[in-house]
PDB file of N, CA and C in Angstrom:
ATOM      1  N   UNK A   1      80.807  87.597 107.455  1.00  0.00           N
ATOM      2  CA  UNK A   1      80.664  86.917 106.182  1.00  0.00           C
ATOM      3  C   UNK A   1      79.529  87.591 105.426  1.00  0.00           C
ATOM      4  N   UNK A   2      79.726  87.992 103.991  1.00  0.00           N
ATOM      5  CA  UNK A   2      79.003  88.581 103.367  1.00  0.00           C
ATOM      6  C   UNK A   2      78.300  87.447 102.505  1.00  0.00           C
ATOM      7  N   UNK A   3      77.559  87.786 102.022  1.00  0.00           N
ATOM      8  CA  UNK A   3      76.672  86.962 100.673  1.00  0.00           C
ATOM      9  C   UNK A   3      76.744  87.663  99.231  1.00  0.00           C
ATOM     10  N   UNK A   4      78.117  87.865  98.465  1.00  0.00           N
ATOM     11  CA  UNK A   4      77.677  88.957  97.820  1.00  0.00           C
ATOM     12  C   UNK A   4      76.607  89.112  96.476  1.00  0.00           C
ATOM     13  N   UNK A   5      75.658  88.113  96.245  1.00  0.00           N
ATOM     14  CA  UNK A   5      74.492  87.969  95.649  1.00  0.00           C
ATOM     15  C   UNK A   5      73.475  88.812  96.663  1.00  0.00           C
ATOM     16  N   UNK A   6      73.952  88.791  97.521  1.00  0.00           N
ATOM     17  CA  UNK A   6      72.168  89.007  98.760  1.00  0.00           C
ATOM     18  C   UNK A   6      72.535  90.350  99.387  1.00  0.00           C
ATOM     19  N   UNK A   7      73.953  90.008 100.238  1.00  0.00           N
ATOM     20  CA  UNK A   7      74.229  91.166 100.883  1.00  0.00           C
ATOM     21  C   UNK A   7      74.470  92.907  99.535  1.00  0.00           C
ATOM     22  N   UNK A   8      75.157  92.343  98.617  1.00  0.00           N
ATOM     23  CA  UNK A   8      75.194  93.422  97.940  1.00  0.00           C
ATOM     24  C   UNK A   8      74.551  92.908  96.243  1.00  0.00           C
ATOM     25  N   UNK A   9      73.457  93.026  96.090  1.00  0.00           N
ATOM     26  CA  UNK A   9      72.708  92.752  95.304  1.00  0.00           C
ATOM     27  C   UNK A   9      73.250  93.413  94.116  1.00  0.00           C
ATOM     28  N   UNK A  10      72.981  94.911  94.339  1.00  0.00           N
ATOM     29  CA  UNK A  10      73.250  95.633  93.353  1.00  0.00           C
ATOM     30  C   UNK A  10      74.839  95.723  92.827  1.00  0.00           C
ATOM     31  N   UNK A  11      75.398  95.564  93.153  1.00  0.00           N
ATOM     32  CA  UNK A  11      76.738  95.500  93.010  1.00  0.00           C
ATOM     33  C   UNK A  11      76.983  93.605  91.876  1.00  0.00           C
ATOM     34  N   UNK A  12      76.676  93.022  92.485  1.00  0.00           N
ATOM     35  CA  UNK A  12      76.325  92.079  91.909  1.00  0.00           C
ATOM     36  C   UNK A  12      75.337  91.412  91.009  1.00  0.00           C
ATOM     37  N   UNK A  13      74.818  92.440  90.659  1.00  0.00           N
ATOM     38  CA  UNK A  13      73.628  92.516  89.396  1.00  0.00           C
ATOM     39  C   UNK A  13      74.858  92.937  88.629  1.00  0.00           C
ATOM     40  N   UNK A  14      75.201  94.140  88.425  1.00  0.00           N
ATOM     41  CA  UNK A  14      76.667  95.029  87.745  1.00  0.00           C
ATOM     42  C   UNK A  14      77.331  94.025  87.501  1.00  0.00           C
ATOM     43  N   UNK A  15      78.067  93.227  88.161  1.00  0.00           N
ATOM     44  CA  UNK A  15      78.895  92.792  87.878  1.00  0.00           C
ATOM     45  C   UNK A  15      78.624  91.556  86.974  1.00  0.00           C
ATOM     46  N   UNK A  16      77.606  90.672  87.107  1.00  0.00           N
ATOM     47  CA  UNK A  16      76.980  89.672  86.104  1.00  0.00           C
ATOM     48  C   UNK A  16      76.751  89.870  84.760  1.00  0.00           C
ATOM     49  N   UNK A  17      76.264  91.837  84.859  1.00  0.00           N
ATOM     50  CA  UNK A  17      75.604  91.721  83.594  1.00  0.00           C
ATOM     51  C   UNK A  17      76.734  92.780  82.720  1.00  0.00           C
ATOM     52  N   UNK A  18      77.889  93.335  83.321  1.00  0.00           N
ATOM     53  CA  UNK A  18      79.076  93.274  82.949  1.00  0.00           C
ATOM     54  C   UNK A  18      80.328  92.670  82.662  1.00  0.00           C
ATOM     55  N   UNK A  19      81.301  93.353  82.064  1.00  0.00           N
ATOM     56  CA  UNK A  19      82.498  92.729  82.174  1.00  0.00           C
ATOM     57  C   UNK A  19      84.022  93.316  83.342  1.00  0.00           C
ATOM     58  N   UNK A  20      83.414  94.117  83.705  1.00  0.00           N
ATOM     59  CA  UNK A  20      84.635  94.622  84.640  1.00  0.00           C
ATOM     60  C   UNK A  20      84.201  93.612  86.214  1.00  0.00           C
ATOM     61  N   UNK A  21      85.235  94.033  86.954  1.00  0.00           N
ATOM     62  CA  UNK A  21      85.477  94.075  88.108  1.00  0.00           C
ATOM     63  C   UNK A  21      84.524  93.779  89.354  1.00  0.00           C
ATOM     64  N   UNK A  22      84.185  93.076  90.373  1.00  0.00           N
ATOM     65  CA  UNK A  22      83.148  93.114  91.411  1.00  0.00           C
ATOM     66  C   UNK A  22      83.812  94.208  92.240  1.00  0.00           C
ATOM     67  N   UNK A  23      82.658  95.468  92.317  1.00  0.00           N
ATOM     68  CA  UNK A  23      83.401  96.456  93.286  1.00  0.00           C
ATOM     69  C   UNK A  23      82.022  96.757  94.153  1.00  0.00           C
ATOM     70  N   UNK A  24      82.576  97.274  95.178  1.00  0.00           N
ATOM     71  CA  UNK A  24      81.683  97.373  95.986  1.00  0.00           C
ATOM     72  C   UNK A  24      82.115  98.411  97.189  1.00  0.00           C
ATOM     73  N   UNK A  25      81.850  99.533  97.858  1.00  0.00           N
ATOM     74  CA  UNK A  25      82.393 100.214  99.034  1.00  0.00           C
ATOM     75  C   UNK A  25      81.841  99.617  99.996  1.00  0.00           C
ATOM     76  N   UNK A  26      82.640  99.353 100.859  1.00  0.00           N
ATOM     77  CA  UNK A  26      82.521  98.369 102.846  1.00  0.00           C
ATOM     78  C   UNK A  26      81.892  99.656 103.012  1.00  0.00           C
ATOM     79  N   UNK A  27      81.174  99.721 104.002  1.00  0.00           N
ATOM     80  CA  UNK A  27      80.871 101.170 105.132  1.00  0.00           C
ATOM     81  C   UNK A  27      80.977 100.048 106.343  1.00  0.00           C
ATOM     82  N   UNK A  28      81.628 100.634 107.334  1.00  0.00           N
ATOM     83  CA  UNK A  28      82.058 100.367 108.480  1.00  0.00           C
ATOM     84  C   UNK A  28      80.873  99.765 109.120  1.00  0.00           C
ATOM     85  N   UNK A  29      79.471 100.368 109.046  1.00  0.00           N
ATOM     86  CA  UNK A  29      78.353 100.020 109.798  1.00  0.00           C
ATOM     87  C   UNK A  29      77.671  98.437 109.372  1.00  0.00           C
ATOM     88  N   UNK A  30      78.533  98.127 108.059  1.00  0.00           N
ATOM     89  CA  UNK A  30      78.336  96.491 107.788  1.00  0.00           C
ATOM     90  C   UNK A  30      78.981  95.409 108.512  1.00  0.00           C
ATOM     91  N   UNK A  31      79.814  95.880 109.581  1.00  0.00           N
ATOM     92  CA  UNK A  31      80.482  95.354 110.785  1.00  0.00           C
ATOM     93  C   UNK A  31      79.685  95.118 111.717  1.00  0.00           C
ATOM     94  N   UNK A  32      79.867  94.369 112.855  1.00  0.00           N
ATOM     95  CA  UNK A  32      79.239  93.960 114.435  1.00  0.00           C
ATOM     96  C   UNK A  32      79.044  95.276 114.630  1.00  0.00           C
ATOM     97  N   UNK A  33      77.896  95.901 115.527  1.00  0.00           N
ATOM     98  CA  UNK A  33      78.004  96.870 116.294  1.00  0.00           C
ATOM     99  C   UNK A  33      79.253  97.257 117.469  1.00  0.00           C
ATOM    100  N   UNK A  34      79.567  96.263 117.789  1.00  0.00           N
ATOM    101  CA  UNK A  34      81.163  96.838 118.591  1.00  0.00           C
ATOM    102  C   UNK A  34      82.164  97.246 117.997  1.00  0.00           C
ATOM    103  N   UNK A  35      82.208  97.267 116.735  1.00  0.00           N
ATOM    104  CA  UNK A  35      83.200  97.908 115.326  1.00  0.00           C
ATOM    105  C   UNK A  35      82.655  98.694 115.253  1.00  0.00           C
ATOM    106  N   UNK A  36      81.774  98.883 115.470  1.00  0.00           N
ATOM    107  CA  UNK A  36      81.480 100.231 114.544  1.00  0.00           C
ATOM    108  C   UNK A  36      81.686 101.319 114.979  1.00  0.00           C
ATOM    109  N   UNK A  37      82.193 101.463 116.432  1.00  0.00           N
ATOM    110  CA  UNK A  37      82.754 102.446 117.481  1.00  0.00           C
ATOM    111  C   UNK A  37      84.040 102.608 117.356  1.00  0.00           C
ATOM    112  N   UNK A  38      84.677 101.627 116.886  1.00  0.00           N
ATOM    113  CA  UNK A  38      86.507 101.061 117.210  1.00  0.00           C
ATOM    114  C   UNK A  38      86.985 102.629 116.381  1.00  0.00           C
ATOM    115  N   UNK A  39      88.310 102.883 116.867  1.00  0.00           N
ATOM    116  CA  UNK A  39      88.714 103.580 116.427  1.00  0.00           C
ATOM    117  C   UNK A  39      90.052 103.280 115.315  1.00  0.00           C
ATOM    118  N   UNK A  40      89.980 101.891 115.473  1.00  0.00           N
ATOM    119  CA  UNK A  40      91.596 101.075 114.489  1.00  0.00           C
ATOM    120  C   UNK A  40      90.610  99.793 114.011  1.00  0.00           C
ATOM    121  N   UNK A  41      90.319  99.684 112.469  1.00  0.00           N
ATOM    122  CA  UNK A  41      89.689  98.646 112.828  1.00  0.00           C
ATOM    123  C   UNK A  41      90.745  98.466 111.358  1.00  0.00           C
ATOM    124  N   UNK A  42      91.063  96.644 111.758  1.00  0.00           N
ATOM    125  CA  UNK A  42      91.935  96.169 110.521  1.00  0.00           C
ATOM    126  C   UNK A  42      91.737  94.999 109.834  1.00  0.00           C
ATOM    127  N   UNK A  43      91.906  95.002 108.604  1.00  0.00           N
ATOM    128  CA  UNK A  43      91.750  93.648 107.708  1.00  0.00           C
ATOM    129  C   UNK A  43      93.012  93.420 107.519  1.00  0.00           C
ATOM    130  N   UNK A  44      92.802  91.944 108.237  1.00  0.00           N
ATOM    131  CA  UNK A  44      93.741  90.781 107.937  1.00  0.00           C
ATOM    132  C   UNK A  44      93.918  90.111 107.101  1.00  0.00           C
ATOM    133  N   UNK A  45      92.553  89.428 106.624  1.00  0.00           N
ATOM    134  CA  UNK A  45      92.789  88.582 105.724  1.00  0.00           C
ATOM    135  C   UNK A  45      90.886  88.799 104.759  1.00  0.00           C
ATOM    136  N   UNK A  46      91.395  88.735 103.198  1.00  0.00           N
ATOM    137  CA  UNK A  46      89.731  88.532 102.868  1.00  0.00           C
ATOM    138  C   UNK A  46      90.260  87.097 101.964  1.00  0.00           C
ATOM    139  N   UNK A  47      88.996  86.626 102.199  1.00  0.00           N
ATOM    140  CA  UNK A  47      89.021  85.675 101.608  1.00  0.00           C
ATOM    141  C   UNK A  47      87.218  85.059 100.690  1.00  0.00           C
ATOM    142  N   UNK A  48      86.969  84.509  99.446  1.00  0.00           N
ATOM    143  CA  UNK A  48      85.970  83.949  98.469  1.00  0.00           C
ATOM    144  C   UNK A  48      85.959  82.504  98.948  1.00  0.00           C
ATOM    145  N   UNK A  49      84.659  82.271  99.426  1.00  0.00           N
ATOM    146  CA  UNK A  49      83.952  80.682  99.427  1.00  0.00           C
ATOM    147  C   UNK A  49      83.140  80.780  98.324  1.00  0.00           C
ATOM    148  N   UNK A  50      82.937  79.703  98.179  1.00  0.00           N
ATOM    149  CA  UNK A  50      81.826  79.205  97.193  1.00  0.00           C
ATOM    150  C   UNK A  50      81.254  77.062  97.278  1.00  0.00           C
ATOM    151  N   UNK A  51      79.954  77.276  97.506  1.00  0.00           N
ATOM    152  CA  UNK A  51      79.385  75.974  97.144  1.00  0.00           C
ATOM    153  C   UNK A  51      79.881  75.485  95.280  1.00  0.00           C
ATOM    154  N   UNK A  52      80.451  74.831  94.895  1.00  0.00           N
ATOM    155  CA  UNK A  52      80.925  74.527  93.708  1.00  0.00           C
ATOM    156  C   UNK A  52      80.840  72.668  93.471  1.00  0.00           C
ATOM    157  N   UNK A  53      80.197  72.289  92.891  1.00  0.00           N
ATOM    158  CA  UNK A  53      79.346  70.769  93.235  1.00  0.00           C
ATOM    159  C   UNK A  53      79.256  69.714  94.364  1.00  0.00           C
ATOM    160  N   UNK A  54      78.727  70.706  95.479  1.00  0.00           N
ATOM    161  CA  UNK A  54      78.541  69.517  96.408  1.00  0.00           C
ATOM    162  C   UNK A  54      79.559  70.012  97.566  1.00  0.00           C
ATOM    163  N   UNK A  55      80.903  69.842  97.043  1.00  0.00           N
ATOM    164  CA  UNK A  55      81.935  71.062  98.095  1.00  0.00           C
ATOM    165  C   UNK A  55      82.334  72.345  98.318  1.00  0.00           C
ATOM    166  N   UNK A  56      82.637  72.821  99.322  1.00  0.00           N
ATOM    167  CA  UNK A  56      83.043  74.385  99.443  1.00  0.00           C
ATOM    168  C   UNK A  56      84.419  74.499  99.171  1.00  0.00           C
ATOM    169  N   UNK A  57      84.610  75.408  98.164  1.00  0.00           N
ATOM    170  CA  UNK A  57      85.815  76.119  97.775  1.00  0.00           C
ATOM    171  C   UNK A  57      86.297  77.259  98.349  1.00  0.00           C
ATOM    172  N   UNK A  58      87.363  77.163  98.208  1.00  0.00           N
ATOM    173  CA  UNK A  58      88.102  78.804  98.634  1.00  0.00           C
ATOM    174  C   UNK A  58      89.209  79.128  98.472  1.00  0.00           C
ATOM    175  N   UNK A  59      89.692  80.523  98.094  1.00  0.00           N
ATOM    176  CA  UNK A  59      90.013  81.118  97.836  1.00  0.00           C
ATOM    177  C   UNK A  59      90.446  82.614  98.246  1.00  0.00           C
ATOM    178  N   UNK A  60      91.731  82.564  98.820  1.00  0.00           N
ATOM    179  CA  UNK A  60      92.616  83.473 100.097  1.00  0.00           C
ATOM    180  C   UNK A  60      93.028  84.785  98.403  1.00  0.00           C
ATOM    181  N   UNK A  61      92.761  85.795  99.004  1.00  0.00           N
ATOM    182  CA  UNK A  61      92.808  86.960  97.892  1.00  0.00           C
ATOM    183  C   UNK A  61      94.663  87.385  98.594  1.00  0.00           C
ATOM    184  N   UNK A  62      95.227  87.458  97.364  1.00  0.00           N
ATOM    185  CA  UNK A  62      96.812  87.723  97.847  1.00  0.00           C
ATOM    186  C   UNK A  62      96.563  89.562  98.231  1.00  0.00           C
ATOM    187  N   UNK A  63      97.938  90.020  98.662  1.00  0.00           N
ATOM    188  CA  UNK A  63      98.379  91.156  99.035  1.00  0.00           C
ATOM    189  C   UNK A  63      97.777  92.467  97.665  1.00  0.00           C
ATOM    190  N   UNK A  64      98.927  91.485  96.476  1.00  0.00           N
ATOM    191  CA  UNK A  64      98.625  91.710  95.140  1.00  0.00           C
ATOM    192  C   UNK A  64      97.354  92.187  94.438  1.00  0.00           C
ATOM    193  N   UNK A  65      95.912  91.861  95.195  1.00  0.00           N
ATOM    194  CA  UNK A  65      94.893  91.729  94.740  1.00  0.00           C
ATOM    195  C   UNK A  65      94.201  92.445  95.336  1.00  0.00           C
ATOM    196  N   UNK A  66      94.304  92.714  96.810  1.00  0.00           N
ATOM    197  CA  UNK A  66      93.510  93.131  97.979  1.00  0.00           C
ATOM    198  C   UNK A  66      94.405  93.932  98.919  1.00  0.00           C
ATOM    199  N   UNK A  67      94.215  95.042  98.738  1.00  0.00           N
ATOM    200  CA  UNK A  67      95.143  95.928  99.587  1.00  0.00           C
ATOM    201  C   UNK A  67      94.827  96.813 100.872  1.00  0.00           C
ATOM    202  N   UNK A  68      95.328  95.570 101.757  1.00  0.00           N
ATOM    203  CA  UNK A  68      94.564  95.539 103.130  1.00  0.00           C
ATOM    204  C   UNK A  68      94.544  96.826 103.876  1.00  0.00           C
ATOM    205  N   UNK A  69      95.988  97.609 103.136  1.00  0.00           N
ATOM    206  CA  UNK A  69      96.283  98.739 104.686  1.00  0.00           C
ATOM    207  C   UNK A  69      95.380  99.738 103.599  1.00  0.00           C
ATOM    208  N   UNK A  70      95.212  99.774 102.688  1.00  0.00           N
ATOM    209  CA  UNK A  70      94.097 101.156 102.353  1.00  0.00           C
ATOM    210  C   UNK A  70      92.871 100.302 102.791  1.00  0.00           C
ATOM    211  N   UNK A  71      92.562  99.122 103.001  1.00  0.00           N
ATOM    212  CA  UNK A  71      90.810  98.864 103.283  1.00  0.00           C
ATOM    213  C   UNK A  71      90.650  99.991 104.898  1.00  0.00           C
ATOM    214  N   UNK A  72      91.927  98.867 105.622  1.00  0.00           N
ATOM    215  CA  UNK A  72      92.090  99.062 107.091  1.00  0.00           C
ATOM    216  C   UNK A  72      91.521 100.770 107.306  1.00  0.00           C
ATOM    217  N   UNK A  73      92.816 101.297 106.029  1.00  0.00           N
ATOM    218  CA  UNK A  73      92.623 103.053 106.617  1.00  0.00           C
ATOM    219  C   UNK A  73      91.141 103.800 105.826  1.00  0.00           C
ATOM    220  N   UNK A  74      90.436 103.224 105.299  1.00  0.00           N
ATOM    221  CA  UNK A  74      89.169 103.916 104.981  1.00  0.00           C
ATOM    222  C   UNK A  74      88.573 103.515 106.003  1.00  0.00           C
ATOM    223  N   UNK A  75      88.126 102.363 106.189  1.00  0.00           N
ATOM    224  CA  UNK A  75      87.116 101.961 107.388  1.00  0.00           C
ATOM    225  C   UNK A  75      87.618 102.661 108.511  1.00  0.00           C
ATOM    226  N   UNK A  76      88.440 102.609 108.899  1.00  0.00           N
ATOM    227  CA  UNK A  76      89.624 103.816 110.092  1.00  0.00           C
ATOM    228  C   UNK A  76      89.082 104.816 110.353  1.00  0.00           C
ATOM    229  N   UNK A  77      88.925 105.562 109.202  1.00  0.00           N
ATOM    230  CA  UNK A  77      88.793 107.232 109.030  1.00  0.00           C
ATOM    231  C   UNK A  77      86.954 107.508 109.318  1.00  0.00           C
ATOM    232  N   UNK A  78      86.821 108.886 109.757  1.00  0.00           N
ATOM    233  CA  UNK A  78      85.954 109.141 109.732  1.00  0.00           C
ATOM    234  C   UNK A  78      85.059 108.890 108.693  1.00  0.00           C
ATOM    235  N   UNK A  79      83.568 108.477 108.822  1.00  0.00           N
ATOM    236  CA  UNK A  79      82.529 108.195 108.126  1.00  0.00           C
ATOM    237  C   UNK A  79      82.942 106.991 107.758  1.00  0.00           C
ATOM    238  N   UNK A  80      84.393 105.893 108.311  1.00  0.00           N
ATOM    239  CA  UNK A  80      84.563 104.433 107.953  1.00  0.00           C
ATOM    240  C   UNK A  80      84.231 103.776 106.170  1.00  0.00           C
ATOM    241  N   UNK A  81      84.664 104.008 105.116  1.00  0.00           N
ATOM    242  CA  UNK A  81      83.898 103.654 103.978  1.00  0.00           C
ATOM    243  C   UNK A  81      85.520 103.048 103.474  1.00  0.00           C
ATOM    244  N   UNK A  82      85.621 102.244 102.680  1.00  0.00           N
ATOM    245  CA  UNK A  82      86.788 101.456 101.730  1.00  0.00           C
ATOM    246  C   UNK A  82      85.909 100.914 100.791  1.00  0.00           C
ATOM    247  N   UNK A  83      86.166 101.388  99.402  1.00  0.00           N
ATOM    248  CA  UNK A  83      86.277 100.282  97.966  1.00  0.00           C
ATOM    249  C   UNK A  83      87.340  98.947  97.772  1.00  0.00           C
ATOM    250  N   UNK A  84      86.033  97.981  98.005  1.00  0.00           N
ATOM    251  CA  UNK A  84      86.702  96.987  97.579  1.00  0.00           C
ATOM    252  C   UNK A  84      86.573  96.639  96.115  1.00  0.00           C
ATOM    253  N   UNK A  85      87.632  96.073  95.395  1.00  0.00           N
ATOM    254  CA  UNK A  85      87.216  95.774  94.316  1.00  0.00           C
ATOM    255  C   UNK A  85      88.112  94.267  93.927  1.00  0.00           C
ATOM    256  N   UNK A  86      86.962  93.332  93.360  1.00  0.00           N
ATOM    257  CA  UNK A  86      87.621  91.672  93.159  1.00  0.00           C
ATOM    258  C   UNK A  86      87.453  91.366  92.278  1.00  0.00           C
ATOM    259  N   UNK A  87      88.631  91.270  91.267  1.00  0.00           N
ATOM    260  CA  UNK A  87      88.834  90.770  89.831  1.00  0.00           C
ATOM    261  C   UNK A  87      88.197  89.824  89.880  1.00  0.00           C
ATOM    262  N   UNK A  88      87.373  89.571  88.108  1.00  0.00           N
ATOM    263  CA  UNK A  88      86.552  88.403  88.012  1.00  0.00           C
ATOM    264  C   UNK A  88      87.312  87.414  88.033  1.00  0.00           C
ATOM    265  N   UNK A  89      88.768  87.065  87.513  1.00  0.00           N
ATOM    266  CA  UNK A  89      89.199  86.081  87.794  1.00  0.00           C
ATOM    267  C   UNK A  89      89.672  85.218  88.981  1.00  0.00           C
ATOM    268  N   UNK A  90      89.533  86.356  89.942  1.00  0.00           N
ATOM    269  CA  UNK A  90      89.469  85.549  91.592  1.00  0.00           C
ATOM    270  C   UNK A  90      87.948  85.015  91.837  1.00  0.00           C
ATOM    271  N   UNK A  91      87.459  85.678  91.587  1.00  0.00           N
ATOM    272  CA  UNK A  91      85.587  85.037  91.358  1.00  0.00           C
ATOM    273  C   UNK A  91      85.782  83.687  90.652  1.00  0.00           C
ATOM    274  N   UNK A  92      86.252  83.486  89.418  1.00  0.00           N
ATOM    275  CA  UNK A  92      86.111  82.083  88.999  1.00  0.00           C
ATOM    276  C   UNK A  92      87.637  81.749  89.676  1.00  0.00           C
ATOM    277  N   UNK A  93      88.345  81.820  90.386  1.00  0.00           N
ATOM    278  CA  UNK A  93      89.048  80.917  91.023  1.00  0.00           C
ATOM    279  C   UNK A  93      88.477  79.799  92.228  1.00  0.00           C
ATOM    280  N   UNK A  94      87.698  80.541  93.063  1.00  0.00           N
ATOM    281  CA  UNK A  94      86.704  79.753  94.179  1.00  0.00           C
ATOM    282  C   UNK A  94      85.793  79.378  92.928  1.00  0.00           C
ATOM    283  N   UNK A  95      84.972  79.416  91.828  1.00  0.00           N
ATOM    284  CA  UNK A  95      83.916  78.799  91.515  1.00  0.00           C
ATOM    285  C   UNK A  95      84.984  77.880  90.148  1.00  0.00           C
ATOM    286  N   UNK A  96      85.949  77.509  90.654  1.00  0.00           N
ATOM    287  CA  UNK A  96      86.762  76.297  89.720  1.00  0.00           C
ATOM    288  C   UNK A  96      86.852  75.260  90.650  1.00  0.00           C
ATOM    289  N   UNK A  97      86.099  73.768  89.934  1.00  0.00           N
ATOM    290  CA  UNK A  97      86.528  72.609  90.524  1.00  0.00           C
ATOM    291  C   UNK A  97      87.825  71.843  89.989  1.00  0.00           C
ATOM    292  N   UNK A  98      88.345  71.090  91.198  1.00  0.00           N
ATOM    293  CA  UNK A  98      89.391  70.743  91.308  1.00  0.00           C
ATOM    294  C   UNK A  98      90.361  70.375  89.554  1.00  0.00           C
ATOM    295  N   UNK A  99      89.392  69.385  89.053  1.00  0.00           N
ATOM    296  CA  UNK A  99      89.607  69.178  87.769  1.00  0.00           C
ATOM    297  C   UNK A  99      89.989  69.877  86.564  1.00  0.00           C
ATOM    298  N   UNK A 100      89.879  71.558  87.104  1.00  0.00           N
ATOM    299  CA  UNK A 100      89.966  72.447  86.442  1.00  0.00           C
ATOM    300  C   UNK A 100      88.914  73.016  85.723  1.00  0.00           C
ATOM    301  N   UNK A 101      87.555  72.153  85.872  1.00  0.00           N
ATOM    302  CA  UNK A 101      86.248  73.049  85.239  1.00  0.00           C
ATOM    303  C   UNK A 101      85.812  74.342  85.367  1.00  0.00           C
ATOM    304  N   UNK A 102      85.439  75.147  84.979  1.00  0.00           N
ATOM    305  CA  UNK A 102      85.082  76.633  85.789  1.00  0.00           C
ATOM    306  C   UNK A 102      83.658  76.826  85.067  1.00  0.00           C
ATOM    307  N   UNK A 103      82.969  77.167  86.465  1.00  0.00           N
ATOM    308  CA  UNK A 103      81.687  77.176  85.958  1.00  0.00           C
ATOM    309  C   UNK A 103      81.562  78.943  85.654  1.00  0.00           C
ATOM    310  N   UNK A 104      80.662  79.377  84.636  1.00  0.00           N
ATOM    311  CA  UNK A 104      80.434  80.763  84.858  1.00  0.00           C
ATOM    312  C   UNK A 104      80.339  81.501  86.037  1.00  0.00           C
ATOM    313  N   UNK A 105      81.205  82.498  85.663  1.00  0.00           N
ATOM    314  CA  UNK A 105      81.888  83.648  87.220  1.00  0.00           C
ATOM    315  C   UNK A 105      80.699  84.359  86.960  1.00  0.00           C
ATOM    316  N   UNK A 106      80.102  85.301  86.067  1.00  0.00           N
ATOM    317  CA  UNK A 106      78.488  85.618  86.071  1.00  0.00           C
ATOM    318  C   UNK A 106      77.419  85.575  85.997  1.00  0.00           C
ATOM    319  N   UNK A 107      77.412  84.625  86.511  1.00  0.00           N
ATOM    320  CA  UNK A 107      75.450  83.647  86.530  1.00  0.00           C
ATOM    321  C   UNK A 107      75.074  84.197  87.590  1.00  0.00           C
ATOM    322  N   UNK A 108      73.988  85.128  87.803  1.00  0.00           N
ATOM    323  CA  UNK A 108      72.774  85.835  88.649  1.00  0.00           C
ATOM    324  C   UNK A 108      72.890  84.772  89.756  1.00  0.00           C
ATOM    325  N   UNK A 109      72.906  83.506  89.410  1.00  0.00           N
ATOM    326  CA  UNK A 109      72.307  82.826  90.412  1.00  0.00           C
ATOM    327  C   UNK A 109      73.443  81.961  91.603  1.00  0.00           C
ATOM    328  N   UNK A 110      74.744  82.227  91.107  1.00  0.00           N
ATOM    329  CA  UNK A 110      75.913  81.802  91.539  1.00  0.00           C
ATOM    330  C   UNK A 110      75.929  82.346  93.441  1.00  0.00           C
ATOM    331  N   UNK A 111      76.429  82.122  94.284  1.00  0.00           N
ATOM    332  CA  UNK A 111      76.671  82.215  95.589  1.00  0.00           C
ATOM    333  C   UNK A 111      78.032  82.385  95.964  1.00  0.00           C
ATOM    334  N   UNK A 112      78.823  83.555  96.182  1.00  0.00           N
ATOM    335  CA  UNK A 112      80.287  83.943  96.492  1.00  0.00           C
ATOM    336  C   UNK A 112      80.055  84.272  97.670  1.00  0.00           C
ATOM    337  N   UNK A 113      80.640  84.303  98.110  1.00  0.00           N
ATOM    338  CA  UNK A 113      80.181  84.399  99.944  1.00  0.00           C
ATOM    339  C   UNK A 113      82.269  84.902 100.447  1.00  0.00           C
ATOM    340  N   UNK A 114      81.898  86.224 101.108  1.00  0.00           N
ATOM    341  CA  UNK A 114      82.991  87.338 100.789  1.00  0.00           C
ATOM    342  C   UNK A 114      83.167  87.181 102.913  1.00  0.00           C
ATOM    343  N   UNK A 115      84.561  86.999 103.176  1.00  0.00           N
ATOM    344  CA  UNK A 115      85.075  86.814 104.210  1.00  0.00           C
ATOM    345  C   UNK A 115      85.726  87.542 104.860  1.00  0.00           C
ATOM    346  N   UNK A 116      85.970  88.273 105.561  1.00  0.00           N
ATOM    347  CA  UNK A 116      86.886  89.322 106.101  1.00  0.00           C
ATOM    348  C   UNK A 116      87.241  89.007 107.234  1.00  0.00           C
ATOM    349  N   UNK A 117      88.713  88.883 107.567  1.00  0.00           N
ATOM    350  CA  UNK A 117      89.091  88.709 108.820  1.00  0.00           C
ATOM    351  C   UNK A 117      89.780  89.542 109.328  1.00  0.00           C
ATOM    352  N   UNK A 118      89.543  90.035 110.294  1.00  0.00           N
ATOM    353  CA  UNK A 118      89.866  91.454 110.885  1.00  0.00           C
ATOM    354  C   UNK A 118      89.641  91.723 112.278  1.00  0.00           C
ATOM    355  N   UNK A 119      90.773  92.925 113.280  1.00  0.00           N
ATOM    356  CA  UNK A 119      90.852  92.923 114.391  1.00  0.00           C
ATOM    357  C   UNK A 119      90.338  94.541 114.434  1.00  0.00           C
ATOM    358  N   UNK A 120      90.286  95.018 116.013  1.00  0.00           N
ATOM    359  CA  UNK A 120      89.836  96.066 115.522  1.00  0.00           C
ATOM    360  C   UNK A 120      90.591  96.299 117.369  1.00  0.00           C
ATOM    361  N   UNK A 121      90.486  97.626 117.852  1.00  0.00           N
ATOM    362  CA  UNK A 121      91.247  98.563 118.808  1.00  0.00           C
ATOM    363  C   UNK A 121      90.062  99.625 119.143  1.00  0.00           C
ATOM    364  N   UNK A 122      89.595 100.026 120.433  1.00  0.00           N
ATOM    365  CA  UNK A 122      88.695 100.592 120.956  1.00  0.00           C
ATOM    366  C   UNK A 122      89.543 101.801 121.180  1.00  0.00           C
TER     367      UNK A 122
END
């Protein structure tokens, strides 16, 4: 689980004080140390939490959005690196309450918290 305010700061400065895209490159070594050896390592599923008044939201990134077998095969490959990149409107999808409110997707101070579920092969 990432923090992407904390874990990738800079990436998330960019993206607040822009209008494109949250992008960011994985490097493999942001994994457990037992990944970071694997020679198949794969994303299953990513998925956006967010604290959004009081409850946690979330938000499963489709096929459409997140294209698992190029993450899988960068992190794969030698030197392990994949660009991820997450439309702002999946950002304000986890930071929308139920009612349909949406609080600003670029407030500095907002908390997206970035999920990856993934197997990996020694």
């Amino acid at each position: 689980m990432y923090c992407l305010r904390y874990d990738f700061s800079n990436e998330w400065s960019l993206f607040v004080g822009g209008s494109g895209n949250f992008t960011v490159t994985l490097q493999k070594d942001y994994f457990p140390y037992a990944v970071q050896n694997a020679r198949n390592l794969v994303i299953d599923a990513v998925t956006l939490f967010a604290d959004v008044g009081g409850q946690v939201n979330s938000h499963s990134l489709p096929q459409s959005v997140v294209d698992s077998a190029t993450l899988s095969s960068g992190l794969s490959a030698p030197g392990g690196a994949a660009v991820l990149s997450l439309p702002s409107v999946d950002i304000a999808a986890v930071l929308s309450l139920p009612s349909g409110y949406v609080f600003t997707t670029r407030d500095l101070s907002r908390q997206v918290f970035l999920v990856l579920q993934y197997h990996f092969g020694l």
